[in-house]
C-alpha atoms as a PDB file:
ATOM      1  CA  UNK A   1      86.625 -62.573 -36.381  1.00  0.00           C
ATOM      2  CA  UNK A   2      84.562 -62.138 -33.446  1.00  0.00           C
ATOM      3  CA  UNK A   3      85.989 -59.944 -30.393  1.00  0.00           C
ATOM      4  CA  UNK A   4      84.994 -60.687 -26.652  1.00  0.00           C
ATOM      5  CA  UNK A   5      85.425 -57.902 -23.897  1.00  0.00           C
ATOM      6  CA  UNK A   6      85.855 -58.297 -20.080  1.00  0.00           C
ATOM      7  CA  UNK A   7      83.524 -56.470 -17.753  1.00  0.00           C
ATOM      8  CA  UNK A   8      86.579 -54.542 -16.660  1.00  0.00           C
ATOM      9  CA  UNK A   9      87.825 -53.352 -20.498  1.00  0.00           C
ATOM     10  CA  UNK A  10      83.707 -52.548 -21.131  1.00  0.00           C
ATOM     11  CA  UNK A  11      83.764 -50.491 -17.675  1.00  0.00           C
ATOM     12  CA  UNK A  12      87.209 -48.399 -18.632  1.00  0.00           C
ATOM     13  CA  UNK A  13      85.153 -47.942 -22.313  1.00  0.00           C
ATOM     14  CA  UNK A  14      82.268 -46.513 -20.250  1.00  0.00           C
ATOM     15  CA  UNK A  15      84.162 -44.437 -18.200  1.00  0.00           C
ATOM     16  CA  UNK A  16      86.734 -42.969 -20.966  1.00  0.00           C
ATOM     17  CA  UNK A  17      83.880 -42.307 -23.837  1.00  0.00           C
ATOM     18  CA  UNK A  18      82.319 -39.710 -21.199  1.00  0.00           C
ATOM     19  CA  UNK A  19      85.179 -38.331 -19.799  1.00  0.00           C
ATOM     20  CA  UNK A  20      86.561 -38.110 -23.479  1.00  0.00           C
ATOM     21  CA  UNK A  21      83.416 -36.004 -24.515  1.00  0.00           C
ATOM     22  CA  UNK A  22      83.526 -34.045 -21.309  1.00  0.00           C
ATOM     23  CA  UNK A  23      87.783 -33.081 -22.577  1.00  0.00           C
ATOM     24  CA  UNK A  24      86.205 -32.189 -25.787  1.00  0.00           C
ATOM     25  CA  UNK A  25      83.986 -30.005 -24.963  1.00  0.00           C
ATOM     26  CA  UNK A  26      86.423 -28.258 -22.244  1.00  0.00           C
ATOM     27  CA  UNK A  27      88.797 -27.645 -24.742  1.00  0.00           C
ATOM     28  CA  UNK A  28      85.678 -26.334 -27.291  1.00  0.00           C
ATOM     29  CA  UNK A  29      84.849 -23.705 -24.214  1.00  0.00           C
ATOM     30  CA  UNK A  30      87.815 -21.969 -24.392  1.00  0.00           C
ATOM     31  CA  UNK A  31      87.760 -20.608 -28.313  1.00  0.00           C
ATOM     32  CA  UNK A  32      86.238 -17.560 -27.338  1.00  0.00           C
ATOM     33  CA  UNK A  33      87.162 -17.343 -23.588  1.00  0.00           C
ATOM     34  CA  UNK A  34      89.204 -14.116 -22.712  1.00  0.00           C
ATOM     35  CA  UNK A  35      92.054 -15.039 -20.677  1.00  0.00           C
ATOM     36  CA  UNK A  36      91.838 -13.639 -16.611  1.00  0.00           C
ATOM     37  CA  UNK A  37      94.711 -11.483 -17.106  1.00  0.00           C
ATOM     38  CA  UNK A  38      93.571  -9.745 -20.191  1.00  0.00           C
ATOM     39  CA  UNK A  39      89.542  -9.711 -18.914  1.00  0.00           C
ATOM     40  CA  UNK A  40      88.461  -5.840 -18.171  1.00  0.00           C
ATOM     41  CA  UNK A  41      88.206  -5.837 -14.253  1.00  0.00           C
ATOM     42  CA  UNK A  42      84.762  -5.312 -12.499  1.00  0.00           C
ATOM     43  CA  UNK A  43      83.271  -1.726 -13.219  1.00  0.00           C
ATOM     44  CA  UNK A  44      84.608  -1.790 -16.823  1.00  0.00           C
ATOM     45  CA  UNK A  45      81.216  -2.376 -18.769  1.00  0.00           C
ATOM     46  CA  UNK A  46      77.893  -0.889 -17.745  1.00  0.00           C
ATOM     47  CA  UNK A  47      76.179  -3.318 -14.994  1.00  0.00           C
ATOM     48  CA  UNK A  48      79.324  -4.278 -13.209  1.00  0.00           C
ATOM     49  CA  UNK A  49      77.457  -2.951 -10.368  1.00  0.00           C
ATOM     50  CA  UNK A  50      74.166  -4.476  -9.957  1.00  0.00           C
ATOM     51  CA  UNK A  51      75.128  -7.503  -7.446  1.00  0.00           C
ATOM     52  CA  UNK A  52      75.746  -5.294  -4.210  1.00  0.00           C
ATOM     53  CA  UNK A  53      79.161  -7.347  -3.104  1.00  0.00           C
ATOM     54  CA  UNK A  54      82.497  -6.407  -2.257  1.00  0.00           C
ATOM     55  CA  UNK A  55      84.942  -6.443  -5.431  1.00  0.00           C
ATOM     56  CA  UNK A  56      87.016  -9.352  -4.078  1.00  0.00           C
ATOM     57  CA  UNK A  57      83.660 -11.563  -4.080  1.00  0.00           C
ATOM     58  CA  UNK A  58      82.524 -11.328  -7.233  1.00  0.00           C
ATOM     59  CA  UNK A  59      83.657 -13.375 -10.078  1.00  0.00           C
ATOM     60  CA  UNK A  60      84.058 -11.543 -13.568  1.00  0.00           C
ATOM     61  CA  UNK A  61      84.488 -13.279 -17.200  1.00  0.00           C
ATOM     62  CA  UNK A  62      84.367 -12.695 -20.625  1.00  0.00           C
ATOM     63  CA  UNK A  63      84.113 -14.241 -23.604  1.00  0.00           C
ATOM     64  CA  UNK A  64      84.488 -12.020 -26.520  1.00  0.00           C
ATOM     65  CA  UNK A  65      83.670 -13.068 -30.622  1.00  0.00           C
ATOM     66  CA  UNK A  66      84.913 -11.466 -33.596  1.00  0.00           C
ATOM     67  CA  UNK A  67      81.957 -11.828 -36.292  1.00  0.00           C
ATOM     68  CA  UNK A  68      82.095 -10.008 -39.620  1.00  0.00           C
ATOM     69  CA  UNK A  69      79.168  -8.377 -39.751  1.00  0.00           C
ATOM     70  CA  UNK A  70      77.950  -5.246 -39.093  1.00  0.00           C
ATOM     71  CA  UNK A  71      76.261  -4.919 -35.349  1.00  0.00           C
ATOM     72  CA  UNK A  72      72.824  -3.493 -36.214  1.00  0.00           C
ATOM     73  CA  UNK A  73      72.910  -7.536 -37.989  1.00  0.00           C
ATOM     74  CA  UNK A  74      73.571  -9.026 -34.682  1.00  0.00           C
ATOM     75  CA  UNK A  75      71.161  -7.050 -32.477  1.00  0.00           C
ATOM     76  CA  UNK A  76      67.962  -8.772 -33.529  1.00  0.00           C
ATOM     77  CA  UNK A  77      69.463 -11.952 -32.124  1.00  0.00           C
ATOM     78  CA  UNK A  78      70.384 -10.872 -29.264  1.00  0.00           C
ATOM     79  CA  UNK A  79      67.578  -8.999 -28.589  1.00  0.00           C
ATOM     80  CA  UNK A  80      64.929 -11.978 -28.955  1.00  0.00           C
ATOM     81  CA  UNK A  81      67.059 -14.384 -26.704  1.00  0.00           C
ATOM     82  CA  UNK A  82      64.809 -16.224 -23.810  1.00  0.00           C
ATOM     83  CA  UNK A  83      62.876 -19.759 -23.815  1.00  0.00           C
ATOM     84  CA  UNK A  84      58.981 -18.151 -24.899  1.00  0.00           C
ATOM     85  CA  UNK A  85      61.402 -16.207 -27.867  1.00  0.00           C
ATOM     86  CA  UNK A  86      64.554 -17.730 -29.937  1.00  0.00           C
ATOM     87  CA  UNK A  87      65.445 -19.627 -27.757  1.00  0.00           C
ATOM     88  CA  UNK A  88      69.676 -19.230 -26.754  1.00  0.00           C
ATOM     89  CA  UNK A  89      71.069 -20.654 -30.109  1.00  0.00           C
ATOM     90  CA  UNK A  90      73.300 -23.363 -27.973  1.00  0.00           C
ATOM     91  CA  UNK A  91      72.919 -27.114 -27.784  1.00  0.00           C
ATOM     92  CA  UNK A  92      68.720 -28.292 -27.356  1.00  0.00           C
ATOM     93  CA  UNK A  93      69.955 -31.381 -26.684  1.00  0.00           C
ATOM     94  CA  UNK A  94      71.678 -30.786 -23.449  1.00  0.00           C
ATOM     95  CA  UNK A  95      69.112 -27.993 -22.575  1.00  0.00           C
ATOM     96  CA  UNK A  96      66.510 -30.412 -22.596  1.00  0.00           C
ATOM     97  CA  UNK A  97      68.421 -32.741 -20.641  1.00  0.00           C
ATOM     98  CA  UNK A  98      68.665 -30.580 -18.094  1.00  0.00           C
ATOM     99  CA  UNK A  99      64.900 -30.057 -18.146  1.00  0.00           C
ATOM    100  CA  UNK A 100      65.129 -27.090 -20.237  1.00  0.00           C
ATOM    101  CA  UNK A 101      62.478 -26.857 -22.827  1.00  0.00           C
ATOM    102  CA  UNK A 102      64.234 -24.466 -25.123  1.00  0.00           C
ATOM    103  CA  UNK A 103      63.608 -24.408 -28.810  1.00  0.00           C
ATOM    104  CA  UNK A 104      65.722 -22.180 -30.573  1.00  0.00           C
ATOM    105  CA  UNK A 105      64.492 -19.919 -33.879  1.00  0.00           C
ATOM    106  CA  UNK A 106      67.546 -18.919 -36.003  1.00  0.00           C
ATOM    107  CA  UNK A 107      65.726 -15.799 -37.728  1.00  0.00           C
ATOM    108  CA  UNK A 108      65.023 -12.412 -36.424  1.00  0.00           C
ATOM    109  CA  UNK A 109      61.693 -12.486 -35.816  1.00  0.00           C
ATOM    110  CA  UNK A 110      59.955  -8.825 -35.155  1.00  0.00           C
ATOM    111  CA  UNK A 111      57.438  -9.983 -32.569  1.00  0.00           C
ATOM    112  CA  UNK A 112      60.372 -11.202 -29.942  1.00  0.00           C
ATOM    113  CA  UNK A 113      62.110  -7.301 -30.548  1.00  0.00           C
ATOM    114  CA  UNK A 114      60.349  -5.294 -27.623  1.00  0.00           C
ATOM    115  CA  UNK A 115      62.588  -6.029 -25.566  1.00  0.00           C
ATOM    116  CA  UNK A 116      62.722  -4.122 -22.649  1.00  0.00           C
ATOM    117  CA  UNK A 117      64.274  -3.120 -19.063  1.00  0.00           C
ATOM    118  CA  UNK A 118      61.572  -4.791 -16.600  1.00  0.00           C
ATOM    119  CA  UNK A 119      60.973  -7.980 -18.508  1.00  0.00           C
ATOM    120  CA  UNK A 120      62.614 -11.426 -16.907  1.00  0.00           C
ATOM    121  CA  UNK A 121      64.134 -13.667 -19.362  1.00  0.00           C
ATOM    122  CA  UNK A 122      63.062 -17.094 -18.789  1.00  0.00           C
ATOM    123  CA  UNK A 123      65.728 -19.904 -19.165  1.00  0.00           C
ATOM    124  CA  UNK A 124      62.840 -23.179 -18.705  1.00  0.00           C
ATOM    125  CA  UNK A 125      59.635 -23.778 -17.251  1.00  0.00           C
ATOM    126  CA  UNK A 126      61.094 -23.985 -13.655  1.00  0.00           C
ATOM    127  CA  UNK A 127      61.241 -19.827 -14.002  1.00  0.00           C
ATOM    128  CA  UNK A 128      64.743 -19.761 -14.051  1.00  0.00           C
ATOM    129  CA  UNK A 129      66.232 -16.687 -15.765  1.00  0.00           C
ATOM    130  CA  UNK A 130      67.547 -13.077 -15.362  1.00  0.00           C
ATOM    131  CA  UNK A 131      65.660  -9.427 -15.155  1.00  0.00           C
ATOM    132  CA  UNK A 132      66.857  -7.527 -18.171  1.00  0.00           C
ATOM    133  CA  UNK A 133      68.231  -4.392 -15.842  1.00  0.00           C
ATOM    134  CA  UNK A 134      70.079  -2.596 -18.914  1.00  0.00           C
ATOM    135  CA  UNK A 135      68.833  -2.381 -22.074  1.00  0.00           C
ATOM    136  CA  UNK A 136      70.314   0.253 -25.251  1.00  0.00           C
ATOM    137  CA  UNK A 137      68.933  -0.699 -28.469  1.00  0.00           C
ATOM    138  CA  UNK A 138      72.182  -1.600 -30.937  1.00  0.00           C
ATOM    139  CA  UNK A 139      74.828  -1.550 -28.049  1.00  0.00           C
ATOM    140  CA  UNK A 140      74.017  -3.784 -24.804  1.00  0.00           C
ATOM    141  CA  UNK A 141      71.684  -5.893 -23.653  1.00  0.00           C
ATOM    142  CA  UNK A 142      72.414  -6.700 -19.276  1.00  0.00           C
ATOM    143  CA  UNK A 143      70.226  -9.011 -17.080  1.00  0.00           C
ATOM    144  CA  UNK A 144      70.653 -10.013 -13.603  1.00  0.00           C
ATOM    145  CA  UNK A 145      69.383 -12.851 -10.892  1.00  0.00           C
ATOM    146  CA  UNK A 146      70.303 -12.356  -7.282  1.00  0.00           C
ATOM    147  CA  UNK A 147      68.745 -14.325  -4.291  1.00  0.00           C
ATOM    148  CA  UNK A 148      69.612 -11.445  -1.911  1.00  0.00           C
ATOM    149  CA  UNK A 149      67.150  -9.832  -4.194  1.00  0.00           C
ATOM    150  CA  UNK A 150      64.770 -12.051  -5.538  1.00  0.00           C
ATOM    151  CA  UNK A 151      62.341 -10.857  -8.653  1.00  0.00           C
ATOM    152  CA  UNK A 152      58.436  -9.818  -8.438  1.00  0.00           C
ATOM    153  CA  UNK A 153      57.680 -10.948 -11.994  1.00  0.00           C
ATOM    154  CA  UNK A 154      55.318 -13.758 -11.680  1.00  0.00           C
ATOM    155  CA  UNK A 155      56.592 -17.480 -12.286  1.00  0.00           C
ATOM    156  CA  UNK A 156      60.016 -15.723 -12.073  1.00  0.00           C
ATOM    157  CA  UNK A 157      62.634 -17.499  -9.566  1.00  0.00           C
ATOM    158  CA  UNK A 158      66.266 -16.231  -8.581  1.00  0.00           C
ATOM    159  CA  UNK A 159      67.617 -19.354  -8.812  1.00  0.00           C
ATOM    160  CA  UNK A 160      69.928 -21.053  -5.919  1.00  0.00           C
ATOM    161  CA  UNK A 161      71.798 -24.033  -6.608  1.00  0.00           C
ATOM    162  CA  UNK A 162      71.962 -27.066  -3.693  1.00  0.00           C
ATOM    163  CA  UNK A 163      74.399 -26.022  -0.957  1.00  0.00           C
ATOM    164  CA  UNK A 164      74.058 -22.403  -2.038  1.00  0.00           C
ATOM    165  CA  UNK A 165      72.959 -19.253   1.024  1.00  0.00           C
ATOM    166  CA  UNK A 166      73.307 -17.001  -1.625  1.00  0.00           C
ATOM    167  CA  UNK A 167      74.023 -16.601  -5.822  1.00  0.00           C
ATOM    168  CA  UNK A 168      74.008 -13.724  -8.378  1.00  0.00           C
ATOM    169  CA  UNK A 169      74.718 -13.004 -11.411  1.00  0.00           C
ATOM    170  CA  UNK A 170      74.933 -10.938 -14.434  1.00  0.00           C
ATOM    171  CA  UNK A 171      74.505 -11.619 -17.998  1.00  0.00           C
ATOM    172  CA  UNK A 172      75.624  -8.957 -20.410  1.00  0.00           C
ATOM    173  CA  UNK A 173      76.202  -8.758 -24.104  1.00  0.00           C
ATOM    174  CA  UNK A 174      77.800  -5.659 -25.599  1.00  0.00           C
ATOM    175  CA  UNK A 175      78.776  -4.945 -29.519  1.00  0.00           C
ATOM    176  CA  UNK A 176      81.395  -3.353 -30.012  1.00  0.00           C
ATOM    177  CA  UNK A 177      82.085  -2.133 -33.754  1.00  0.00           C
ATOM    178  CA  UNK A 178      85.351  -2.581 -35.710  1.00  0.00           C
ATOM    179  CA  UNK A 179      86.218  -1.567 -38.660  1.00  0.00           C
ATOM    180  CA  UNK A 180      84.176   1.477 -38.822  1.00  0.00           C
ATOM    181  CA  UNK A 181      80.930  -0.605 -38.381  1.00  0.00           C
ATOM    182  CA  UNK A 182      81.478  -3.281 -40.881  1.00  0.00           C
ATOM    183  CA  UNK A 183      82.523  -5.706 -38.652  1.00  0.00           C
ATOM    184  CA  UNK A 184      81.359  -6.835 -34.944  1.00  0.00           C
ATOM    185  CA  UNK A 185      83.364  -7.873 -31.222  1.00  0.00           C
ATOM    186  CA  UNK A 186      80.506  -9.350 -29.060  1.00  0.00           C
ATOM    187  CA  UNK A 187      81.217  -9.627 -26.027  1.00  0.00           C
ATOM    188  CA  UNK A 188      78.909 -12.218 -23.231  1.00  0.00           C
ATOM    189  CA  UNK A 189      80.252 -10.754 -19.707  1.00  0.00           C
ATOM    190  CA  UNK A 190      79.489 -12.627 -16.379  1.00  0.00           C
ATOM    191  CA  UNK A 191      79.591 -10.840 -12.863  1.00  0.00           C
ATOM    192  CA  UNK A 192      78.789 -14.206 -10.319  1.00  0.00           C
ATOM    193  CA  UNK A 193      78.445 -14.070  -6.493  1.00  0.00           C
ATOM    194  CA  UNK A 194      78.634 -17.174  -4.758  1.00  0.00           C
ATOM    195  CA  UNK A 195      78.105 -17.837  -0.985  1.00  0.00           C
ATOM    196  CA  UNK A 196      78.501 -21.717   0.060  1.00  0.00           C
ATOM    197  CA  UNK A 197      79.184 -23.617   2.742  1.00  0.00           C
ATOM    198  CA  UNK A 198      82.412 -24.719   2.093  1.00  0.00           C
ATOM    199  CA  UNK A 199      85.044 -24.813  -0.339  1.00  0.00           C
ATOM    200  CA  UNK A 200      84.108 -28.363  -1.962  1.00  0.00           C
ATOM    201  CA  UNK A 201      80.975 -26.832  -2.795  1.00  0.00           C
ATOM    202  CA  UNK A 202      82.164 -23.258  -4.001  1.00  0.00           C
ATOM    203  CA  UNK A 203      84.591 -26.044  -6.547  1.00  0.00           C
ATOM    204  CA  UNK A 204      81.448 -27.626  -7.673  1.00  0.00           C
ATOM    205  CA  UNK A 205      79.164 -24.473  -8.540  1.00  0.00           C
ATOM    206  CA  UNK A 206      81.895 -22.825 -10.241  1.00  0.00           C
ATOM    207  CA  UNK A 207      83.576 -25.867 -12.105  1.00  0.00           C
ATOM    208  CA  UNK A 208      79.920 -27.202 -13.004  1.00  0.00           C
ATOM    209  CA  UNK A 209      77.207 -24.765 -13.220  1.00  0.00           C
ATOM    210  CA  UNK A 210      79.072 -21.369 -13.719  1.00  0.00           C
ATOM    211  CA  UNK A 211      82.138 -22.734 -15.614  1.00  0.00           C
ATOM    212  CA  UNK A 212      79.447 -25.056 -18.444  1.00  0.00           C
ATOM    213  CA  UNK A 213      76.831 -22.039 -18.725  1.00  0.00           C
ATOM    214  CA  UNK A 214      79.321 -19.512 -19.125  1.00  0.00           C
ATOM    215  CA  UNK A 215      81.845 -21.737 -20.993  1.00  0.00           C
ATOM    216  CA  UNK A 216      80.236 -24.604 -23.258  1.00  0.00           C
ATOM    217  CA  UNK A 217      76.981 -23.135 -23.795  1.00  0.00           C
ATOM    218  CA  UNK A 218      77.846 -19.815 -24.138  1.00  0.00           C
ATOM    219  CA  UNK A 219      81.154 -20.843 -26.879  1.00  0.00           C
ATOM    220  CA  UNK A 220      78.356 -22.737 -28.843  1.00  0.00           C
ATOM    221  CA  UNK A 221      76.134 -19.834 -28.848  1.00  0.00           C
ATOM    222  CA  UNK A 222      78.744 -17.446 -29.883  1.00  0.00           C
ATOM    223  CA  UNK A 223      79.254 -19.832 -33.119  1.00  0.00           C
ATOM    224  CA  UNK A 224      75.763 -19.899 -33.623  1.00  0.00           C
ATOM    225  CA  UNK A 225      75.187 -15.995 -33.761  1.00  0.00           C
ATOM    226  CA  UNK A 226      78.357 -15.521 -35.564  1.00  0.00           C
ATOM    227  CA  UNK A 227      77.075 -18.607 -38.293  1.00  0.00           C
ATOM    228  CA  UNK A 228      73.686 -16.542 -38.794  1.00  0.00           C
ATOM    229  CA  UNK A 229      75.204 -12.485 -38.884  1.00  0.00           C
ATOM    230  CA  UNK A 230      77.409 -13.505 -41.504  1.00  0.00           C
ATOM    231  CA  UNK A 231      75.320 -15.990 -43.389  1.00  0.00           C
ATOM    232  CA  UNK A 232      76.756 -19.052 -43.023  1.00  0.00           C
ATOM    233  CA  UNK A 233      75.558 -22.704 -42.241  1.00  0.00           C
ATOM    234  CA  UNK A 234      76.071 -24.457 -39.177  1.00  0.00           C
ATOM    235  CA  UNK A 235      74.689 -27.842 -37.789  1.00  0.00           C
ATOM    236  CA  UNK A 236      72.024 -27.664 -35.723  1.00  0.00           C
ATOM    237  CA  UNK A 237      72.007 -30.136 -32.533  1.00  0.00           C
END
């Protein structure tokens, strides 16, 4: 039986197998995502206060993973994230789409643990990436990016999205222990400051950049960590 398809049924196919990937992957966002009425308000974690805004103009989020294992087993990972290290454990394929040259490394490796407050976390060869501002071995890693204060490491950039004057943001990760230490709460915290033009474009950085970074990537990454602490498999793509 052979099947023949109008150029308006192959359009709607083109059009729905995106958009049904795109619902997917919304609704795969939101496994970890801490709901805004129950998300601790700014000044609740340590670094709250490095983007120099008004309350009311900074965006705060959380997305918060149980994992059952111990923290001092999910430090390492943490610890080593950035694109000349481990990588950020989350999907290569749509980091290199974006022109992201990220590789990601799923052991602890001891060479990528000196970490320290100072050194700018590189997201891709553009020199995109966040200032590690807070650093306490076994408890918190936080970075930041700011235009209104833009970095001094070399090949570092405070990155500004199109229609942008201004954007910030924090990247924190905290463990929290449960269980007396057996068990682990990770938490990935975003402060964001946005300044646009209009509201359109406020939509836009939020819905796309802010709301896929902090949302998809960071949900897959979660799953990744969690896959490796407790010593499970996961598929790697």
């Amino acid at each position: 039986m052979k099947f023949e398809f109008s150029g308006l049924q192959l359009a709607a196919v083109g059009v729905a197998a995106p958009a049904a990937v795109l619902l997917g992957l919304n609704q795969f966002s939101k496994k970890y995502k801490v709901a805004p009425e129950d998300t601790p308000p700014r000044g609740a974690y340590p670094g709250d206060d490095l983007l120099p805004y008004p309350d009311d103009q900074v965006m705060v989020s959380n997305v918060a993973t149980e994992i059952d294992a111990p923290p001092e087993k999910v430090w390492p990972l943490i610890n080593q994230l950035g694109q000349n290290k481990a990588g950020f454990y989350s999907f290569w394929n749509f980091e290199h789409l974006a022109s992201f040259r990220i590789y990601n490394t799923y052991e602890p490796q001891e060479r990528w643990q000196d970490t320290k407050v100072g050194d700018w976390v590189f997201y891709g060869d553009q020199g995109v990436g966040h200032e590690i501002k807070l650093h306490e071995p076994g408890k918190y890693i936080v970075g930041c990016s700011d235009t209104g204060n833009p970095p001094t490491q070399q090949g570092a950039v405070a990155w500004l999205p199109h229609g942008c004057k201004e954007y910030g943001w924090t990247w924190g990760f905290f463990l929290e222990p449960l269980d007396g230490g057996k068990r682990t709460r990770m938490v990935q915290r975003n402060t964001v400051y946005v300044e646009v033009e209009n509201k359109i474009q406020m939509a836009i950085v939020v819905g796309l950049i802010w709301g896929w970074s902090s949302g998809v990537m960071s949900t897959r990454m979660a799953d990744v960590i969690k896959a490796i602490a407790e010593g499970k498999k996961f598929i790697d793509f």
